[in-house]
C-alpha atoms as a PDB file:
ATOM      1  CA  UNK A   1      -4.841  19.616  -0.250  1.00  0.00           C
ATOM      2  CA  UNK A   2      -2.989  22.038   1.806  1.00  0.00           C
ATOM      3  CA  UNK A   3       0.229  21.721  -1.146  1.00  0.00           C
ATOM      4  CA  UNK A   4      -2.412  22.823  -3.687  1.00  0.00           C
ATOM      5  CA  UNK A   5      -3.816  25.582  -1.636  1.00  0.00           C
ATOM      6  CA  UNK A   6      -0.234  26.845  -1.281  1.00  0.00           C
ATOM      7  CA  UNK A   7       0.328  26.686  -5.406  1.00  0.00           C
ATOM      8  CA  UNK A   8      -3.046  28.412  -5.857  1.00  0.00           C
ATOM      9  CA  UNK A   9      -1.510  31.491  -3.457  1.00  0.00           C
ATOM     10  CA  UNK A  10       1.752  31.885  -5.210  1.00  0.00           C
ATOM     11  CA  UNK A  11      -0.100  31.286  -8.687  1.00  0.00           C
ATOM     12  CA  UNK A  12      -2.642  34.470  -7.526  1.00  0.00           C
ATOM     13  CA  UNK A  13      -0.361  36.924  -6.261  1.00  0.00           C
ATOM     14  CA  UNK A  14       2.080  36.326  -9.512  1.00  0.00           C
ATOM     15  CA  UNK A  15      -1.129  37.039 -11.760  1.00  0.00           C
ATOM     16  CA  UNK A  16      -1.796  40.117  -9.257  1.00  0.00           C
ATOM     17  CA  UNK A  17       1.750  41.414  -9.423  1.00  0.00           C
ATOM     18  CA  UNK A  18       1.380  41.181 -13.507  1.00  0.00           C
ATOM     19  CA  UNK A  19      -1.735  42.496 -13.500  1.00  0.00           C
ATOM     20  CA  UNK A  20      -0.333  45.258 -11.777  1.00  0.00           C
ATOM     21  CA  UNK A  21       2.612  45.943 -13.607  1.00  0.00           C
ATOM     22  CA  UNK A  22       0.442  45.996 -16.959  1.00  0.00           C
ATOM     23  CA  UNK A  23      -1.858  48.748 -15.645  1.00  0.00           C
ATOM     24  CA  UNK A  24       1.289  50.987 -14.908  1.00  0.00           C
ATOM     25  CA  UNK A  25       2.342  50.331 -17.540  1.00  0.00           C
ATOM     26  CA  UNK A  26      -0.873  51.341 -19.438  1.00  0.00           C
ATOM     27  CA  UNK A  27      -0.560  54.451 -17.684  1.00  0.00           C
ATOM     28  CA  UNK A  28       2.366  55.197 -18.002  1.00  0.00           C
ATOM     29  CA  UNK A  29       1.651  55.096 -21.734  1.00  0.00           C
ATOM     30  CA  UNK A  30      -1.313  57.445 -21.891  1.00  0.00           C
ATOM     31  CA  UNK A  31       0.844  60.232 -21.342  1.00  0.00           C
ATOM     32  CA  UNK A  32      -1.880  62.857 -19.479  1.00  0.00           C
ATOM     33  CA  UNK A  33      -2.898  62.397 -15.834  1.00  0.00           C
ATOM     34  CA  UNK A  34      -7.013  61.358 -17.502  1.00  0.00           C
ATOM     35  CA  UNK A  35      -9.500  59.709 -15.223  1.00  0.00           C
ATOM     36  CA  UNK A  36      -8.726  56.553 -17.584  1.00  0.00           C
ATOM     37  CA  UNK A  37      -5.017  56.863 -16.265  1.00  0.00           C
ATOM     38  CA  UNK A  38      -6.282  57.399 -12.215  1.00  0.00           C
ATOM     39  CA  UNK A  39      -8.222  54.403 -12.869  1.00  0.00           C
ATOM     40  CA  UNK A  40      -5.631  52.339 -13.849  1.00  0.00           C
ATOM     41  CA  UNK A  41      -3.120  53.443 -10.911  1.00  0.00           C
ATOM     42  CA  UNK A  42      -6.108  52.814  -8.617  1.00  0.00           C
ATOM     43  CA  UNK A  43      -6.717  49.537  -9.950  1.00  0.00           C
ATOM     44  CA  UNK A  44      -2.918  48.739 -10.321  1.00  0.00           C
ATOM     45  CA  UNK A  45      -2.362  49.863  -6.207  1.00  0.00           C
ATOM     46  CA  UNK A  46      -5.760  47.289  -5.809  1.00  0.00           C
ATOM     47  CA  UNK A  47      -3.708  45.005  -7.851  1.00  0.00           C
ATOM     48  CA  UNK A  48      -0.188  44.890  -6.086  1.00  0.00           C
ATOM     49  CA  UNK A  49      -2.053  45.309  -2.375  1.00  0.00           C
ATOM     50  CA  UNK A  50      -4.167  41.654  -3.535  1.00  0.00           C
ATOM     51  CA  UNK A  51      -0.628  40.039  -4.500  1.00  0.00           C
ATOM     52  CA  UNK A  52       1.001  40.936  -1.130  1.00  0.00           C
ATOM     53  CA  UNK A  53      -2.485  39.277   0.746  1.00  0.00           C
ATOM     54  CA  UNK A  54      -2.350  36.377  -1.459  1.00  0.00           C
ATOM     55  CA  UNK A  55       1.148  36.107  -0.613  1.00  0.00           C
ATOM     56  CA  UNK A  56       1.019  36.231   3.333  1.00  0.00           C
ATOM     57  CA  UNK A  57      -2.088  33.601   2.921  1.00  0.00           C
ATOM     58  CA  UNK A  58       0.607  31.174   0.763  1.00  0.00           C
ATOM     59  CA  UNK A  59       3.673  31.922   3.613  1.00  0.00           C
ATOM     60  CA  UNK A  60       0.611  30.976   6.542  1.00  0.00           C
ATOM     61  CA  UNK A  61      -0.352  27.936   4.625  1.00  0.00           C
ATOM     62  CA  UNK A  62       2.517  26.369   4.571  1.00  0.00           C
ATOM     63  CA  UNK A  63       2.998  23.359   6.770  1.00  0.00           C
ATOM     64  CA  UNK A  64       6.343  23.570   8.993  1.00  0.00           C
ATOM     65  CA  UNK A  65       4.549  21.318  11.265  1.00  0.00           C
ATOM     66  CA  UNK A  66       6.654  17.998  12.410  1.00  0.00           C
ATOM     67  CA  UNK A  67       5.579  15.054  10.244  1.00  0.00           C
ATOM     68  CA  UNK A  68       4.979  11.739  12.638  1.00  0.00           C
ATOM     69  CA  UNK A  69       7.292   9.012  11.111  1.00  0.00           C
ATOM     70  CA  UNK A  70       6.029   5.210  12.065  1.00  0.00           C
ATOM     71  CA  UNK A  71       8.234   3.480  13.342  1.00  0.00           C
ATOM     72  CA  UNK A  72       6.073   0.338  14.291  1.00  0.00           C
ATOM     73  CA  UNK A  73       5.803  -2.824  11.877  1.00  0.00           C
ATOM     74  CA  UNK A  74       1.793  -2.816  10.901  1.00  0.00           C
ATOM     75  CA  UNK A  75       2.569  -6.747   9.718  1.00  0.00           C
ATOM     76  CA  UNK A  76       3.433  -7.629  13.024  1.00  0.00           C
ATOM     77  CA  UNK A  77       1.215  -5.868  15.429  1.00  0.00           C
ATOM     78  CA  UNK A  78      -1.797  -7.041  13.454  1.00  0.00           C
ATOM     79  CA  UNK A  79      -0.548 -11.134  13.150  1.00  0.00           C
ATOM     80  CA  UNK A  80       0.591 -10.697  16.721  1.00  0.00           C
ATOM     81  CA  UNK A  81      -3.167  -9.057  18.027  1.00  0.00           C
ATOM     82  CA  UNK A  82      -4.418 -11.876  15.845  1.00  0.00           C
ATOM     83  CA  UNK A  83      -3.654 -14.301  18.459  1.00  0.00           C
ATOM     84  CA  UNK A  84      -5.961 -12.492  21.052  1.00  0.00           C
ATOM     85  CA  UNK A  85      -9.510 -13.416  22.007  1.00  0.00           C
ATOM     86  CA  UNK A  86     -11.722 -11.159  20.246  1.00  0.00           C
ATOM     87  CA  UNK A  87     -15.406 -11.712  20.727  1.00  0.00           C
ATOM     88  CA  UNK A  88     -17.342 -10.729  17.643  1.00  0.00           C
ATOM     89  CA  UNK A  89     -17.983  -7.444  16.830  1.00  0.00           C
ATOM     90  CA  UNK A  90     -20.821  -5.100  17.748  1.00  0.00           C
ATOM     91  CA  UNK A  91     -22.018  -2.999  14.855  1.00  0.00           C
ATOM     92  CA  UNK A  92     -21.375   0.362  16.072  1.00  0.00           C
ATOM     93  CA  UNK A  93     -24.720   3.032  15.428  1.00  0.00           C
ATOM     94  CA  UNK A  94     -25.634   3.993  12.338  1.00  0.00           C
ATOM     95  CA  UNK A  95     -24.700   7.648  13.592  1.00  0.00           C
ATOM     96  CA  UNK A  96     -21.813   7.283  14.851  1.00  0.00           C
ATOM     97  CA  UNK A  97     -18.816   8.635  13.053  1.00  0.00           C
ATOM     98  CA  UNK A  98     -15.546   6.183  13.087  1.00  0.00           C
ATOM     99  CA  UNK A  99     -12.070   7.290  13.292  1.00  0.00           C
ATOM    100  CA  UNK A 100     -11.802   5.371  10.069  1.00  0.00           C
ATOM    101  CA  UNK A 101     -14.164   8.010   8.295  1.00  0.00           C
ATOM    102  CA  UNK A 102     -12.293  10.285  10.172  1.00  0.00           C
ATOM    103  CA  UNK A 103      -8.668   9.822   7.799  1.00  0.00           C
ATOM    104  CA  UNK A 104      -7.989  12.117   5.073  1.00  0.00           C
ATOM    105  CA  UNK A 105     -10.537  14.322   6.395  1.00  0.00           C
ATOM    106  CA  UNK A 106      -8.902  15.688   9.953  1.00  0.00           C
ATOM    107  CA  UNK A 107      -6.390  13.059  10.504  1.00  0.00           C
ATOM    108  CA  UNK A 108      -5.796  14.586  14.150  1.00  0.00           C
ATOM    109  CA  UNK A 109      -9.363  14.380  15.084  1.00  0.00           C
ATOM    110  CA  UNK A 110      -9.130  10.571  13.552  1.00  0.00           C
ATOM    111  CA  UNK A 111      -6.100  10.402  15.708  1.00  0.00           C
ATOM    112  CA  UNK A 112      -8.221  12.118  18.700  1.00  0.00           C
ATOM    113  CA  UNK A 113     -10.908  10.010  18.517  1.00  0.00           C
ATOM    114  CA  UNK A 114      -8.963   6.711  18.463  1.00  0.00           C
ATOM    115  CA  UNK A 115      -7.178   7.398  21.508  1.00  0.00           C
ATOM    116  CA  UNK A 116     -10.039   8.268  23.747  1.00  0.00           C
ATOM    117  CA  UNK A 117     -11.828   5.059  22.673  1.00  0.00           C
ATOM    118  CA  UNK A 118      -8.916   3.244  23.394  1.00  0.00           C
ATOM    119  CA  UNK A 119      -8.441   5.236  27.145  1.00  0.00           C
ATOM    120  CA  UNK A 120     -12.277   4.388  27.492  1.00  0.00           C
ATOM    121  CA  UNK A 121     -11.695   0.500  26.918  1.00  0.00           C
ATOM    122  CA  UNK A 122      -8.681   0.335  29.704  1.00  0.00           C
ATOM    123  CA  UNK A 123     -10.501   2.481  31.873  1.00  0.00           C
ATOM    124  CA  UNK A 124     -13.980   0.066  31.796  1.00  0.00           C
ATOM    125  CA  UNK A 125     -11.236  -3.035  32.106  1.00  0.00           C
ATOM    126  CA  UNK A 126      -9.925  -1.750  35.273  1.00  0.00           C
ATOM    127  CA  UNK A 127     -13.322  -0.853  36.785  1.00  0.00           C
ATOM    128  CA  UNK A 128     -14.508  -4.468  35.856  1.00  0.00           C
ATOM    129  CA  UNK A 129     -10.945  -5.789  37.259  1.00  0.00           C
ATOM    130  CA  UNK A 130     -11.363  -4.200  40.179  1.00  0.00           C
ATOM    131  CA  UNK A 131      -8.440  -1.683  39.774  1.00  0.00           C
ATOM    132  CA  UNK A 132      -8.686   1.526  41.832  1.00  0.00           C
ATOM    133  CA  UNK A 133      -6.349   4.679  40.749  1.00  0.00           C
ATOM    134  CA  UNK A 134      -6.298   8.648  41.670  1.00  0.00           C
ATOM    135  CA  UNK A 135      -7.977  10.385  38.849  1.00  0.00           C
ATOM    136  CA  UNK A 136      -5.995  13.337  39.790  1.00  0.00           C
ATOM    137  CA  UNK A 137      -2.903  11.137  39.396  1.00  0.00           C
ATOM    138  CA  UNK A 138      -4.085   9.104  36.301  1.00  0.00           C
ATOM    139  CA  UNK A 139      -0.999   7.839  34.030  1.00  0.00           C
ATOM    140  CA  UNK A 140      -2.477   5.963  31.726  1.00  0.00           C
ATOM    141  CA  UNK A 141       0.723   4.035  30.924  1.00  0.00           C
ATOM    142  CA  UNK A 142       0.842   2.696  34.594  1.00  0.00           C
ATOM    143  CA  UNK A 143      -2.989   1.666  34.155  1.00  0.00           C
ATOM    144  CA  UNK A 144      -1.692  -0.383  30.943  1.00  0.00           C
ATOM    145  CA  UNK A 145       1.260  -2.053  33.538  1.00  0.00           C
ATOM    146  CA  UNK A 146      -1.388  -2.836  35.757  1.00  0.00           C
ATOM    147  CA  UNK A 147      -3.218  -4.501  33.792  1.00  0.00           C
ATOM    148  CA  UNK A 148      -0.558  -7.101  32.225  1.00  0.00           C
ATOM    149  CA  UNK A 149       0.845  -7.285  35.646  1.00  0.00           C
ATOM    150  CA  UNK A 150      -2.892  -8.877  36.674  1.00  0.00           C
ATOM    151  CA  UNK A 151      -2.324 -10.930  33.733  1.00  0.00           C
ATOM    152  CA  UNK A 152      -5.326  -8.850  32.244  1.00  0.00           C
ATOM    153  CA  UNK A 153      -4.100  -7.881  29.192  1.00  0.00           C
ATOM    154  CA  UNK A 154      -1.382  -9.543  27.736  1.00  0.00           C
ATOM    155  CA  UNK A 155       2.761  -8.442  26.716  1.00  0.00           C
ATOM    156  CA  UNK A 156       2.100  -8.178  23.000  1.00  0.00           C
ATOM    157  CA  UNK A 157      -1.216  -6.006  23.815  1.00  0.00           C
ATOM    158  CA  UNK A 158       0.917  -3.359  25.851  1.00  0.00           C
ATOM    159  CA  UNK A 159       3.263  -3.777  23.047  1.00  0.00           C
ATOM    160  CA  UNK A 160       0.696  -2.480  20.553  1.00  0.00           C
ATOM    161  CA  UNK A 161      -0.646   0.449  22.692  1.00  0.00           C
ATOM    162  CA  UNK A 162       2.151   1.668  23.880  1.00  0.00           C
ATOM    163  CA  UNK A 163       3.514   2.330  19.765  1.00  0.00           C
ATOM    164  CA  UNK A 164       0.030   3.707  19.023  1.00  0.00           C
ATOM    165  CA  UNK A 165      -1.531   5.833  22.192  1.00  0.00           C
ATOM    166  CA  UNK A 166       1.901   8.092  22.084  1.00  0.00           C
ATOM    167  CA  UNK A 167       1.353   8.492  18.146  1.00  0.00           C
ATOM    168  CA  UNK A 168      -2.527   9.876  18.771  1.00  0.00           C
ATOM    169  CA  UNK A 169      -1.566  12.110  21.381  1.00  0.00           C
ATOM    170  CA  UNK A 170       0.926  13.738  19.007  1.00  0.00           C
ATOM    171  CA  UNK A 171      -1.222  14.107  16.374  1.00  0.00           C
ATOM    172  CA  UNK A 172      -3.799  15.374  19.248  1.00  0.00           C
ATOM    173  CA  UNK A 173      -0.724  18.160  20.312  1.00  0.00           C
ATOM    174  CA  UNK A 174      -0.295  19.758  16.349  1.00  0.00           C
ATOM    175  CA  UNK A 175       2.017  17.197  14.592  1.00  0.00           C
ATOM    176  CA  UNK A 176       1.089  16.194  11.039  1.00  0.00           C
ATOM    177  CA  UNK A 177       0.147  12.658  10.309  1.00  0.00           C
ATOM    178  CA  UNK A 178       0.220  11.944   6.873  1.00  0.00           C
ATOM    179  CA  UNK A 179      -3.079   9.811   4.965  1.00  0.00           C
ATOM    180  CA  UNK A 180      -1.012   6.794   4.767  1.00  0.00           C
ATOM    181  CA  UNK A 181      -0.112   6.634   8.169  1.00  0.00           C
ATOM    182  CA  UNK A 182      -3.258   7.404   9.614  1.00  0.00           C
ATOM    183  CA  UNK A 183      -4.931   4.257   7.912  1.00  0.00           C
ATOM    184  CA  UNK A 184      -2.084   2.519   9.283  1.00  0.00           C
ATOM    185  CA  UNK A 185      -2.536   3.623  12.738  1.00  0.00           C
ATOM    186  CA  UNK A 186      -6.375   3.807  12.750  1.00  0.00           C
ATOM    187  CA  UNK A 187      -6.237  -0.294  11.567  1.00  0.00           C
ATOM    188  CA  UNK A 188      -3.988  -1.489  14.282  1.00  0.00           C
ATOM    189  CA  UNK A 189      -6.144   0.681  16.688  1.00  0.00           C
ATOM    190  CA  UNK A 190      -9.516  -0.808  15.810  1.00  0.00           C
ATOM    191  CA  UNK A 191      -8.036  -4.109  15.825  1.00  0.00           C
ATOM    192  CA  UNK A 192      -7.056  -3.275  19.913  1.00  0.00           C
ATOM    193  CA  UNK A 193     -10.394  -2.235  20.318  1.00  0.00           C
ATOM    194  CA  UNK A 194     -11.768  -5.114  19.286  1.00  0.00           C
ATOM    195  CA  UNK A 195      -9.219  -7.058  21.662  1.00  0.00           C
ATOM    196  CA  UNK A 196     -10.055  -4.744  24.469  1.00  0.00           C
ATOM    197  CA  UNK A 197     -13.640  -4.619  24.210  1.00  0.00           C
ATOM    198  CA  UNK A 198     -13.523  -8.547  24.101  1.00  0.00           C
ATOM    199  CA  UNK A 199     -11.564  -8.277  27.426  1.00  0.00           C
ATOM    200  CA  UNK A 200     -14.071  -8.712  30.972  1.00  0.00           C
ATOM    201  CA  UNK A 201     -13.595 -10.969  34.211  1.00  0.00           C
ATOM    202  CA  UNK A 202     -14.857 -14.373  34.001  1.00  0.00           C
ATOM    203  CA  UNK A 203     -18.007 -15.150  35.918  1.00  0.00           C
ATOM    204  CA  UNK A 204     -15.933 -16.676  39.126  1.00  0.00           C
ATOM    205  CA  UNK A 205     -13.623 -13.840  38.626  1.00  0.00           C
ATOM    206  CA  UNK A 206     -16.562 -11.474  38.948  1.00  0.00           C
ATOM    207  CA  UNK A 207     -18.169 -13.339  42.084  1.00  0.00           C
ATOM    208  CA  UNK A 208     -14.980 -13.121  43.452  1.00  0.00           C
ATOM    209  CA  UNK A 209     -14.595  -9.239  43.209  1.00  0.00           C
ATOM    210  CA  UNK A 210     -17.869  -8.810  44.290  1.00  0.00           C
ATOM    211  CA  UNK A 211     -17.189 -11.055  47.854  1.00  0.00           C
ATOM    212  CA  UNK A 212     -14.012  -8.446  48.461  1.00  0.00           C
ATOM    213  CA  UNK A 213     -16.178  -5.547  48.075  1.00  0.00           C
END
């Protein structure tokens, strides 16, 4: 979309710059200073000031902005996150507006959203785990190394988040993320959320927390 706003720019201020150039040289051609001749030097000035706008709008539109290149192998994140327990889905709200929705429409809100579901998952699995941290410190990285250190989560699940958290925050921070590889990253997301909202303490695990506190 943005290429074909840029090609509509350049394609208006070429037909304002001729447009221009005709009406000078209309007047140019009527050979008495008439108000038909000050009308067409108005109009022409009109002209050539609209080609210069239309050309500033096609030199902002264009995007210089880094382009996110995946580097992770979808194939393999999704057979590996296969393997994990996954309880079956809750059907989210009828409301509610998935990152999935999200792609090819603002892939950096997509990306946005994804990421702060996926921060709000660890952060329930360490309250339920018993895991205390500094907000004011919070590294959500060392959360994720908690986590598999408890034998929480598991290597290939730290694996997974750690190629797609740093890929959302970029998006988040003004890089571009193309359509193709925001489907990419928003399917091996949703497939961690459905890992991590699978993931609790077991029941002794739980009675056990709650005798420490």
């Amino acid at each position: 979309m943005m290429q074909h706003r840029s090609h509509l720019y350049v394609s208006l201020a070429s037909l304002l710059a001729l447009l221009s150039g005709l009406l000078l040289f209309l007047a140019s051609r009527s050979g008495q200073m008439s108000h038909i001749t000050n009308l067409l030097i108005v109009v022409s000035g009109m002209a050539i000031f609209g080609a210069f706008s239309a050309f500033q709008r096609f030199l902002e539109s264009r995007d210089d902005t880094p382009v996110i290149h995946i580097s992770f192998n979808e194939t393999i994140l999704k057979n590996v996150l296969a393997e994990e327990r996954v309880k079956p889905a809750v059907q989210e709200p009828p409301w509610e507006i998935s990152s999935a929705q999200l792609v090819g429409v603002d892939n950096a809100f997509a990306a946005a959203k994804l990421r702060m579901e996926l921060e709000s998952e660890l952060l329930r699995i360490a309250f339920a785990y018993g895991i205390k941290f500094e907000r004011r410190l919070f590294n959500l990285n060392q959360l994720i190394d908690q986590l598999v250190e408890r034998e929480v989560l598991s290597p290939p699940v730290q694996a997974a988040l750690r190629d797609i958290i740093p890929i959302c925050s970029r998006a988040m921070h003004g890089e571009s993320l193309t359509n193709e590889d925001a489907v990419r990253v928003v399917r091996v997301g949703h497939q961690l959320l459905d890992v991590l909202r699978s993931t609790e303490p077991s029941a002794s695990e739980q009675n056990q927390r709650e005798t420490s506190t």
